[in-house]
N, C-alpha and C. Protein backbone atom coordinates (compact mmCIF):
# COMPACT_ATOMS: atom_id res chain seq x y z
N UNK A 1 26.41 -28.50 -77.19
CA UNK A 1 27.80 -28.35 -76.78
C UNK A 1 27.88 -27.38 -75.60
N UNK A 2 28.60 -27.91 -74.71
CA UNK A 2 28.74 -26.94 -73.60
C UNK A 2 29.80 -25.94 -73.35
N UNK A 3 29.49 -24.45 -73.66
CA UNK A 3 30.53 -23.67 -74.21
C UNK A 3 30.83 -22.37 -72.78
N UNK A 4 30.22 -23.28 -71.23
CA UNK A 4 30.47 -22.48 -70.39
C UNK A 4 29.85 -23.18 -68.84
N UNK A 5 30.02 -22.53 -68.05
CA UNK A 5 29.42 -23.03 -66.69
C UNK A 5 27.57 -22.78 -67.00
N UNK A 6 27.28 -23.71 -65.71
CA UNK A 6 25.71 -23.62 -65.54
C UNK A 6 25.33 -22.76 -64.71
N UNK A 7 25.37 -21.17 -65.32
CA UNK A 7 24.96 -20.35 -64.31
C UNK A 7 23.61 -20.49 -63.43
N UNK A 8 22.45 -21.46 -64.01
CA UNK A 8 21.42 -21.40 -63.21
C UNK A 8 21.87 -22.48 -62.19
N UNK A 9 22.84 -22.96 -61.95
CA UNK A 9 22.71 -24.66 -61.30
C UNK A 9 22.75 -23.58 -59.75
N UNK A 10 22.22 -24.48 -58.95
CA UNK A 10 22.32 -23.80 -57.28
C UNK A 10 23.16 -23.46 -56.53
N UNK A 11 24.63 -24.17 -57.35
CA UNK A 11 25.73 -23.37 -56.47
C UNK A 11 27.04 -22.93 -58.06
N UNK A 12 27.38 -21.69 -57.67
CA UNK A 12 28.17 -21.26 -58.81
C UNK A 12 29.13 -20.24 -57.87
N UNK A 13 30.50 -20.39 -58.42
CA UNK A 13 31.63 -19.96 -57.88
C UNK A 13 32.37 -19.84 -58.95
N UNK A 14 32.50 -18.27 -58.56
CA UNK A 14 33.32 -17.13 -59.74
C UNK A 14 34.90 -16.92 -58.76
N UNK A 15 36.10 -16.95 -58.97
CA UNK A 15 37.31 -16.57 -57.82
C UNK A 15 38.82 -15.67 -59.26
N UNK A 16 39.01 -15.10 -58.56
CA UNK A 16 40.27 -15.02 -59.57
C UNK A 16 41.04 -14.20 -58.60
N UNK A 17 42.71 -14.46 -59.28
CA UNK A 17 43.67 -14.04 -58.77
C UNK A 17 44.81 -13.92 -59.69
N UNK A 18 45.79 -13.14 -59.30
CA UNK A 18 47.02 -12.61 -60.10
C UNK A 18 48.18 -13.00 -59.90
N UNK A 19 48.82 -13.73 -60.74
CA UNK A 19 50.00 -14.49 -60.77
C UNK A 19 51.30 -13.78 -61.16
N UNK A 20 52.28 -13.94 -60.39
CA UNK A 20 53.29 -13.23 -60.88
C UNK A 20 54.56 -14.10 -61.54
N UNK A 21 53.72 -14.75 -62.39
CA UNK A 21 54.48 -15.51 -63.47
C UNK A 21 53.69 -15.71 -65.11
N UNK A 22 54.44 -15.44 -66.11
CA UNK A 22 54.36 -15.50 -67.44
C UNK A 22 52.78 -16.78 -67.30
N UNK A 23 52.41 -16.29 -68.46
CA UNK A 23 50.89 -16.80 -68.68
C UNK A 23 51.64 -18.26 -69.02
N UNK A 24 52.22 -18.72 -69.95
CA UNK A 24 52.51 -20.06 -70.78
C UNK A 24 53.04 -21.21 -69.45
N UNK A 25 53.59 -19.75 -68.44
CA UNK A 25 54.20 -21.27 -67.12
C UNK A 25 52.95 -21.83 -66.54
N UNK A 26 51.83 -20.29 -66.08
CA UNK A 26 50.77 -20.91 -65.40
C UNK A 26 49.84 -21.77 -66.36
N UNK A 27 49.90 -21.67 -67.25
CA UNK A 27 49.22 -22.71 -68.39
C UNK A 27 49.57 -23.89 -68.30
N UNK A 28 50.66 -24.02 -68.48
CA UNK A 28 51.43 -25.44 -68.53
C UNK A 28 51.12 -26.03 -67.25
N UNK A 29 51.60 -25.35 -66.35
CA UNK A 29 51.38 -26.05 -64.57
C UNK A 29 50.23 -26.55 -64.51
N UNK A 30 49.10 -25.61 -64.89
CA UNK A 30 47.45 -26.09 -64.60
C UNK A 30 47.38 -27.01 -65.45
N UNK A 31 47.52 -27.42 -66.49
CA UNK A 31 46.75 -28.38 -67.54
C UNK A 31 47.81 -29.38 -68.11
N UNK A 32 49.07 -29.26 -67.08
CA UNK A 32 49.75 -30.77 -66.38
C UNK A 32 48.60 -31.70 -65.84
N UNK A 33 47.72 -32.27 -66.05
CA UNK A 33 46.63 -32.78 -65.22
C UNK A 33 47.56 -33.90 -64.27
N UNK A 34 48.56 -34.52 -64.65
CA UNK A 34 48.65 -35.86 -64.06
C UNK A 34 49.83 -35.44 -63.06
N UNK A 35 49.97 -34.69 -62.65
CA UNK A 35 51.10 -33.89 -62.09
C UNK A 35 50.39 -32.87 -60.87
N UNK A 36 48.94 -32.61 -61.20
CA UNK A 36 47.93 -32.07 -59.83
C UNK A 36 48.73 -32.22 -58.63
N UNK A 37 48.85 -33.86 -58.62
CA UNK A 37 49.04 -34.08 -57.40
C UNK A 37 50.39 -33.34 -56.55
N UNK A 38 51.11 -33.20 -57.62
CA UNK A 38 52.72 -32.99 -56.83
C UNK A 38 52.45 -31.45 -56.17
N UNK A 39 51.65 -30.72 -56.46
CA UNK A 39 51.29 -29.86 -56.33
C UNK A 39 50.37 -28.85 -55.63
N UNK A 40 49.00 -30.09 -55.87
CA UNK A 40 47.80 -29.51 -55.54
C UNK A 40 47.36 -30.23 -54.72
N UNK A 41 47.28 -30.09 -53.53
CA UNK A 41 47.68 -31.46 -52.41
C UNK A 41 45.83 -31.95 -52.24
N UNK A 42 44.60 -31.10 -52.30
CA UNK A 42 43.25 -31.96 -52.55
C UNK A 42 43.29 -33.16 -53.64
N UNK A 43 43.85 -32.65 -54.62
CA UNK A 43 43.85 -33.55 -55.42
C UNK A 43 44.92 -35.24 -55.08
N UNK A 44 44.31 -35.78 -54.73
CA UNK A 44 45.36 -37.32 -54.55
C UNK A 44 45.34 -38.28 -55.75
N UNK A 45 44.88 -38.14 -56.99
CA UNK A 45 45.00 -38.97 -57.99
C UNK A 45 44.72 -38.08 -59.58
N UNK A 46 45.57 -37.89 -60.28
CA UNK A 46 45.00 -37.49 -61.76
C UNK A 46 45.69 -38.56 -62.45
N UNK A 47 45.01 -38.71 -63.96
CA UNK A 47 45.44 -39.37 -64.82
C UNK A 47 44.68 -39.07 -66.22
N UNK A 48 45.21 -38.66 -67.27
CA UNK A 48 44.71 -38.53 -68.36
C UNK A 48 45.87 -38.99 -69.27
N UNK A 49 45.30 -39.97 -70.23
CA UNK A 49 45.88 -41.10 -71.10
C UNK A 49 45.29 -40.85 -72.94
N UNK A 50 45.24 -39.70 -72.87
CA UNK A 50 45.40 -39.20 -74.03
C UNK A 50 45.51 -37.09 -74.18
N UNK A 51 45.40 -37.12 -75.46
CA UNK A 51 46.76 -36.07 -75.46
C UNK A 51 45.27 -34.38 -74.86
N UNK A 52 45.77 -33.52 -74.90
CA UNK A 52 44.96 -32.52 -74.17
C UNK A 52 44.35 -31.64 -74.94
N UNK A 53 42.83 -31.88 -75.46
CA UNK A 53 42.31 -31.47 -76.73
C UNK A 53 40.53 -31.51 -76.03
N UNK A 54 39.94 -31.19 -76.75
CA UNK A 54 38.35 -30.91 -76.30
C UNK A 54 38.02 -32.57 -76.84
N UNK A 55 37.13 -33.25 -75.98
CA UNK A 55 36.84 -34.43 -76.09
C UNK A 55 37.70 -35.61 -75.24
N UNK A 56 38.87 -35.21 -74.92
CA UNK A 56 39.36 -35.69 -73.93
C UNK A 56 38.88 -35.65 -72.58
N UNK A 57 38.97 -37.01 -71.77
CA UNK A 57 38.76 -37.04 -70.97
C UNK A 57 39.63 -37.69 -69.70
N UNK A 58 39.52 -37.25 -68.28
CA UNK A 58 40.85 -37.36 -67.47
C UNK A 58 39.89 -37.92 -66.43
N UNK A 59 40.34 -38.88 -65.44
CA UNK A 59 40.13 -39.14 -64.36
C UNK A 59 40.96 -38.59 -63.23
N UNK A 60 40.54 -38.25 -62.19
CA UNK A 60 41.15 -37.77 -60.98
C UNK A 60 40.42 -37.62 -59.46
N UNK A 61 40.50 -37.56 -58.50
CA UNK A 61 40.50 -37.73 -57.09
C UNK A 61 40.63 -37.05 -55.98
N UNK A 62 39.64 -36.22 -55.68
CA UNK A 62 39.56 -35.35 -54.43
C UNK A 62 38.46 -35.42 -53.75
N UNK A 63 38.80 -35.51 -52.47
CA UNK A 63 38.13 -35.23 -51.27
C UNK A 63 37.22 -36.35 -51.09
N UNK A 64 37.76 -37.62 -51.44
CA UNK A 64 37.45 -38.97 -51.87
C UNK A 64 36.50 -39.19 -52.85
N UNK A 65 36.07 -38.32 -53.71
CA UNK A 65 35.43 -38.70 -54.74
C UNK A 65 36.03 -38.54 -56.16
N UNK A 66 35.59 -39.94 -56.93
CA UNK A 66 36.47 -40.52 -58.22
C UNK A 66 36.02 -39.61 -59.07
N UNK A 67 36.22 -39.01 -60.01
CA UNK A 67 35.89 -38.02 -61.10
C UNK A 67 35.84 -38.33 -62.39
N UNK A 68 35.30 -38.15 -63.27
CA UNK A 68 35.62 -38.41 -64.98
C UNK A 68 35.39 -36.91 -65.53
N UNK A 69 36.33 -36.10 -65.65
CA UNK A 69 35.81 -34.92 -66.09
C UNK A 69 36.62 -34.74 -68.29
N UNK A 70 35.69 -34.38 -68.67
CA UNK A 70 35.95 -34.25 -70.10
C UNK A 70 36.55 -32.69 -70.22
N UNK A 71 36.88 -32.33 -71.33
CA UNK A 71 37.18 -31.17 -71.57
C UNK A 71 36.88 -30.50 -73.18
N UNK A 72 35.46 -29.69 -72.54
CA UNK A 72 34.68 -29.27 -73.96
C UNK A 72 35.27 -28.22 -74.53
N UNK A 73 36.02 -27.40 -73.95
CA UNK A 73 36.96 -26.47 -74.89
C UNK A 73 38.26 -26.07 -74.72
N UNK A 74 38.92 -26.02 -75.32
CA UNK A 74 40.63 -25.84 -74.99
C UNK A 74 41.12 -24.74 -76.01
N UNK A 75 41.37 -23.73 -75.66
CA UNK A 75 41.99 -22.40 -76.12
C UNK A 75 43.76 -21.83 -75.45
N UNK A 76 44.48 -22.36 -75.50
CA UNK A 76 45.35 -22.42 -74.96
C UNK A 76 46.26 -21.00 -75.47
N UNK A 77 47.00 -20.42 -74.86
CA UNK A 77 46.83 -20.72 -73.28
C UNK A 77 46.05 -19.91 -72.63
N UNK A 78 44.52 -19.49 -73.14
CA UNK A 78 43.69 -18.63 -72.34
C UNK A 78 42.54 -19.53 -71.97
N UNK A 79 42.08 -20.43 -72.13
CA UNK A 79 40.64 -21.43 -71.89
C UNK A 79 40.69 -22.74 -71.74
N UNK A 80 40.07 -23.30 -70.60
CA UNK A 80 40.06 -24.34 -70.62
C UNK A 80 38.51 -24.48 -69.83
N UNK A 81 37.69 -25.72 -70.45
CA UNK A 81 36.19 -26.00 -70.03
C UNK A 81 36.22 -27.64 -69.49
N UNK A 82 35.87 -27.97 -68.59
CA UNK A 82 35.72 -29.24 -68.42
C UNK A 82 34.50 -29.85 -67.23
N UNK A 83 34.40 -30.42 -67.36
CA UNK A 83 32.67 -31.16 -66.63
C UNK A 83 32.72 -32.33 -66.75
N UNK A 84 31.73 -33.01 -65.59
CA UNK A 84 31.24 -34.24 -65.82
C UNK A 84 31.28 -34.58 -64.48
N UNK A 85 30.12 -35.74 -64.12
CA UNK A 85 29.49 -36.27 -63.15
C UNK A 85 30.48 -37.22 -61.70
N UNK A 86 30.21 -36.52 -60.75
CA UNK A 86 30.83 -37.27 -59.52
C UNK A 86 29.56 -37.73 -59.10
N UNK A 87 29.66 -38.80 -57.77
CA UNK A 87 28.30 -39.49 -56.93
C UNK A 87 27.65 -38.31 -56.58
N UNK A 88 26.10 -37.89 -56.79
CA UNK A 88 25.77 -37.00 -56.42
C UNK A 88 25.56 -35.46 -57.37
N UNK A 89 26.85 -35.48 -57.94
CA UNK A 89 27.23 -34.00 -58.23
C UNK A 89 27.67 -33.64 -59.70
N UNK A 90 26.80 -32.68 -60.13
CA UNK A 90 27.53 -32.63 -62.17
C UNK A 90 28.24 -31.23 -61.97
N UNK A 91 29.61 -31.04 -62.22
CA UNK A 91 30.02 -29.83 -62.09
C UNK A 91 30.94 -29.50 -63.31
N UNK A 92 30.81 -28.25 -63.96
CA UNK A 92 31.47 -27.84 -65.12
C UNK A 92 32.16 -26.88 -64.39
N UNK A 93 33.99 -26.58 -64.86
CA UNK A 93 34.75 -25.90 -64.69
C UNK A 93 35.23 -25.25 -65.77
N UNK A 94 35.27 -23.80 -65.65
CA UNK A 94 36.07 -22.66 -66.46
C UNK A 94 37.17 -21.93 -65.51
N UNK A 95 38.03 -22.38 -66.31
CA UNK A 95 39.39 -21.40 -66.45
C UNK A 95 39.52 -20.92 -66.91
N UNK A 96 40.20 -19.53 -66.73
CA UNK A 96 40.34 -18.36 -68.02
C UNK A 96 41.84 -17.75 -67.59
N UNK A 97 42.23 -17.71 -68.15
CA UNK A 97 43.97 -17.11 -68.24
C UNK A 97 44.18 -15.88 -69.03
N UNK A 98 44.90 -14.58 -68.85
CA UNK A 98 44.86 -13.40 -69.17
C UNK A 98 46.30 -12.68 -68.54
N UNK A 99 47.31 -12.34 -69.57
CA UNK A 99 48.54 -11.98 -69.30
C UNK A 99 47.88 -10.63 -69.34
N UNK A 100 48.87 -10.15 -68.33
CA UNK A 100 48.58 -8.63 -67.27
C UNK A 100 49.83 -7.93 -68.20
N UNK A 101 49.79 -6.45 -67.83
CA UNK A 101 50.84 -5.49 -68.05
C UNK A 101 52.36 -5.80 -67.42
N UNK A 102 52.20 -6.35 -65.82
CA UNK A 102 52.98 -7.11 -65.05
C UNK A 102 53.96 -7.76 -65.87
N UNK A 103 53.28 -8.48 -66.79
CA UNK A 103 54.25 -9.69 -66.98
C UNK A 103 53.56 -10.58 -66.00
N UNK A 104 52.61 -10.80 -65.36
CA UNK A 104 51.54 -11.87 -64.72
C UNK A 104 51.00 -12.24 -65.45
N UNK A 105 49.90 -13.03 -64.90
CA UNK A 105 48.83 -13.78 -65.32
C UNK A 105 47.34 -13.04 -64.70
N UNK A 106 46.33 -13.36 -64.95
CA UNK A 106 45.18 -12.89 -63.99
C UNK A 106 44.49 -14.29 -64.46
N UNK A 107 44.21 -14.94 -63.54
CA UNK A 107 43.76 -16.22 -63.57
C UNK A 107 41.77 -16.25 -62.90
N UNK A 108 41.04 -16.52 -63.87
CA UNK A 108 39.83 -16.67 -63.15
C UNK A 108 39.46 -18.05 -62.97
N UNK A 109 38.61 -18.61 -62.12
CA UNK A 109 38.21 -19.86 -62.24
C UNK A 109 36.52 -19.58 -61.72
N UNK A 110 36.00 -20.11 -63.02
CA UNK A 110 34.29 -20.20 -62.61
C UNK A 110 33.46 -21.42 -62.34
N UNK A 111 32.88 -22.39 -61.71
CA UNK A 111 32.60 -23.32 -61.52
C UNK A 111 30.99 -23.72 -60.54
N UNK A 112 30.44 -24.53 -61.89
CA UNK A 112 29.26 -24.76 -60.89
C UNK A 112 28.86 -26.13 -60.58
N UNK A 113 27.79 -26.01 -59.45
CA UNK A 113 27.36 -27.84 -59.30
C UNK A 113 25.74 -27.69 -59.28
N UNK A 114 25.68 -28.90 -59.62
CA UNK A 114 24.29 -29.53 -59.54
C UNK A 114 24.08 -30.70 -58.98
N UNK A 115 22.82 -30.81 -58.66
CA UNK A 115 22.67 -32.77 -58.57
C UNK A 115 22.23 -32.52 -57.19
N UNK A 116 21.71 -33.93 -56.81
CA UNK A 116 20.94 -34.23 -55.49
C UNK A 116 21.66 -33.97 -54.35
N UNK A 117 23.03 -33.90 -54.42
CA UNK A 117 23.96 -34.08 -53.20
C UNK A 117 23.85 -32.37 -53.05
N UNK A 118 24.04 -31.78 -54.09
CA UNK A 118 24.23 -30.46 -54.13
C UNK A 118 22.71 -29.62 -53.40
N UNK A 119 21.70 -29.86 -53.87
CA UNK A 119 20.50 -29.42 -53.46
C UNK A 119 20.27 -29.77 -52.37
N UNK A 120 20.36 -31.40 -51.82
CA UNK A 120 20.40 -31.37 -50.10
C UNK A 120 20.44 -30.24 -49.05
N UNK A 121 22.15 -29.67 -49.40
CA UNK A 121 22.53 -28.33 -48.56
C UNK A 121 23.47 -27.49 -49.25
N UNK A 122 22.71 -26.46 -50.35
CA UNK A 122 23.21 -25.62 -51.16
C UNK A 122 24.45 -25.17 -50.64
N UNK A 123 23.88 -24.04 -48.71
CA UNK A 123 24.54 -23.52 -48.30
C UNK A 123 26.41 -23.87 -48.16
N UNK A 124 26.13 -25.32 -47.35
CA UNK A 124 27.51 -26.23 -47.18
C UNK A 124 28.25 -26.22 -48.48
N UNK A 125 27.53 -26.66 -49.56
CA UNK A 125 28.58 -26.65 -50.97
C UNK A 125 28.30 -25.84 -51.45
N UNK A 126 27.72 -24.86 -50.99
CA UNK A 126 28.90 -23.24 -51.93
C UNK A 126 29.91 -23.00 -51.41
N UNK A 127 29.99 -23.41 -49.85
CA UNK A 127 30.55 -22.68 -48.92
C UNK A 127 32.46 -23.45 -49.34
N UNK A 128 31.88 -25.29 -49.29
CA UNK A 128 33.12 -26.14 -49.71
C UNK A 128 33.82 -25.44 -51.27
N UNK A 129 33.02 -25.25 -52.19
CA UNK A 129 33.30 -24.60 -52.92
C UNK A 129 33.97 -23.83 -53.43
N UNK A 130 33.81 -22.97 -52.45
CA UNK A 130 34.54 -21.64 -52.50
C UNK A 130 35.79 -22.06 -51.74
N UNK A 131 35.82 -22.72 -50.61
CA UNK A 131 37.12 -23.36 -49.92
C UNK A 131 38.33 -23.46 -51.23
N UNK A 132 37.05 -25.00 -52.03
CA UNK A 132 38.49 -26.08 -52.68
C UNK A 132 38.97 -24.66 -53.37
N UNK A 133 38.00 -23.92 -54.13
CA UNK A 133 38.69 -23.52 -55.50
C UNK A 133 39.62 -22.17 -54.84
N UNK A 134 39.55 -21.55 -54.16
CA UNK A 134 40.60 -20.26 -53.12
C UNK A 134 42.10 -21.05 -53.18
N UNK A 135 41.90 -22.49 -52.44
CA UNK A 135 42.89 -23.34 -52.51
C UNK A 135 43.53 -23.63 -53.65
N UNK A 136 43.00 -23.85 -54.49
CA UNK A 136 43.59 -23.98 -56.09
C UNK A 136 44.07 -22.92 -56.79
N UNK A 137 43.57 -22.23 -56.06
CA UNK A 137 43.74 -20.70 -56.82
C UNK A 137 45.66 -20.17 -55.89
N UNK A 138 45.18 -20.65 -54.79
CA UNK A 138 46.42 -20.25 -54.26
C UNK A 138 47.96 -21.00 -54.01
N UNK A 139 47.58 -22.22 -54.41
CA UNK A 139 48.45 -23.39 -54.97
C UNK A 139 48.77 -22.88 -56.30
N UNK A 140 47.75 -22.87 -57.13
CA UNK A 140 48.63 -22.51 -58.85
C UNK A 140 49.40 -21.23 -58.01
N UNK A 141 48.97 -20.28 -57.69
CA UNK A 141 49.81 -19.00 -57.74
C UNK A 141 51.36 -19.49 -57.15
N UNK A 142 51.41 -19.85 -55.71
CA UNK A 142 52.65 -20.25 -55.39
C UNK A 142 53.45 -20.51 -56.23
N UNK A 143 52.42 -22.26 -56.37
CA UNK A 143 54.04 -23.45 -57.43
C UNK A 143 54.25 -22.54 -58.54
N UNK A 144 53.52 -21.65 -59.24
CA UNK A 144 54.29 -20.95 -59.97
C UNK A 144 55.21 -19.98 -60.37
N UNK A 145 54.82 -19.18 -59.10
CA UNK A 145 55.87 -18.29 -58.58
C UNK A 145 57.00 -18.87 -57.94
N UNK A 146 57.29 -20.06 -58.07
CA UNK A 146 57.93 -20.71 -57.19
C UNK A 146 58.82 -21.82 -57.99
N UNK A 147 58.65 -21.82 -59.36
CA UNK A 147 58.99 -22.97 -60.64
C UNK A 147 59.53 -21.89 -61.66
N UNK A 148 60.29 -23.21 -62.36
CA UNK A 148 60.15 -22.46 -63.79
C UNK A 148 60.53 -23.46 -64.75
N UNK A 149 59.06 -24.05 -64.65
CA UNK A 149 58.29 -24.85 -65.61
C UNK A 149 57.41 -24.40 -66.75
């Protein structure tokens, strides 16, 4: 059972940031999966067709590659684990959610890759890496500071 990222895989990306909205909104916003899009503008396709539990699994769409990612643990509203294979690339994602003194959130996201595409040129996809997930990181913060969902 996979109860975390692949810290040995060749590229691993740790990011976090502080939300200045109630933990349960930024919860809800992030693990809206099918709703990414309205939001999270890399993302151009989510869809998950059953309900949001560990063993579930969601399809979705960035940066033109099709995704099947599962979700091995769900602790709501502090954890969420999910992985699984794009062309090329196996990448497991951790989220971690943590209400502040604020009345914020402190949001981490840890995420690694593997696979042939990845080893080609480590450097380039740590580098994309670190791009998408800054971006995600700074999209949840907005739409949430910015909703009240």
């Amino acid at each position: 059972m996979i109860t975390g990222i692949d810290t040995s895989a060749p590229v691993v990306v740790s990011l976090g940031i502080t939300v200045n909205a109630p933990i349960d909104r930024v919860w809800a916003l992030h693990t809206d999966i099918a709703a990414w899009p309205t939001w999270q503008h890399e993302v151009t396709a989510a869809n998950i067709t059953e309900p949001l539990a560990a063993g579930a699994t969601f399809h979705w769409s960035t940066f033109g590659l099709d995704i099947a990612s599962t979700i091995r643990l769900l602790d709501p509203p502090h954890r969420i684990l999910w992985g699984g294979p794009a062309p090329g690339i196996t990448g497991i994602h951790l989220w971690t959610f943590e209400s502040v003194d604020s009345g914020g959130t402190r949001v981490l996201t840890e995420e690694s890759w593997d696979g042939d595409l990845i080893r080609a040129d480590v450097p380039a996809m740590r580098a994309a890496l670190h791009q998408s997930l800054t971006t995600w990181l700074t999209l949840l913060k907005n739409t949430s500071e910015n909703t009240s969902v």
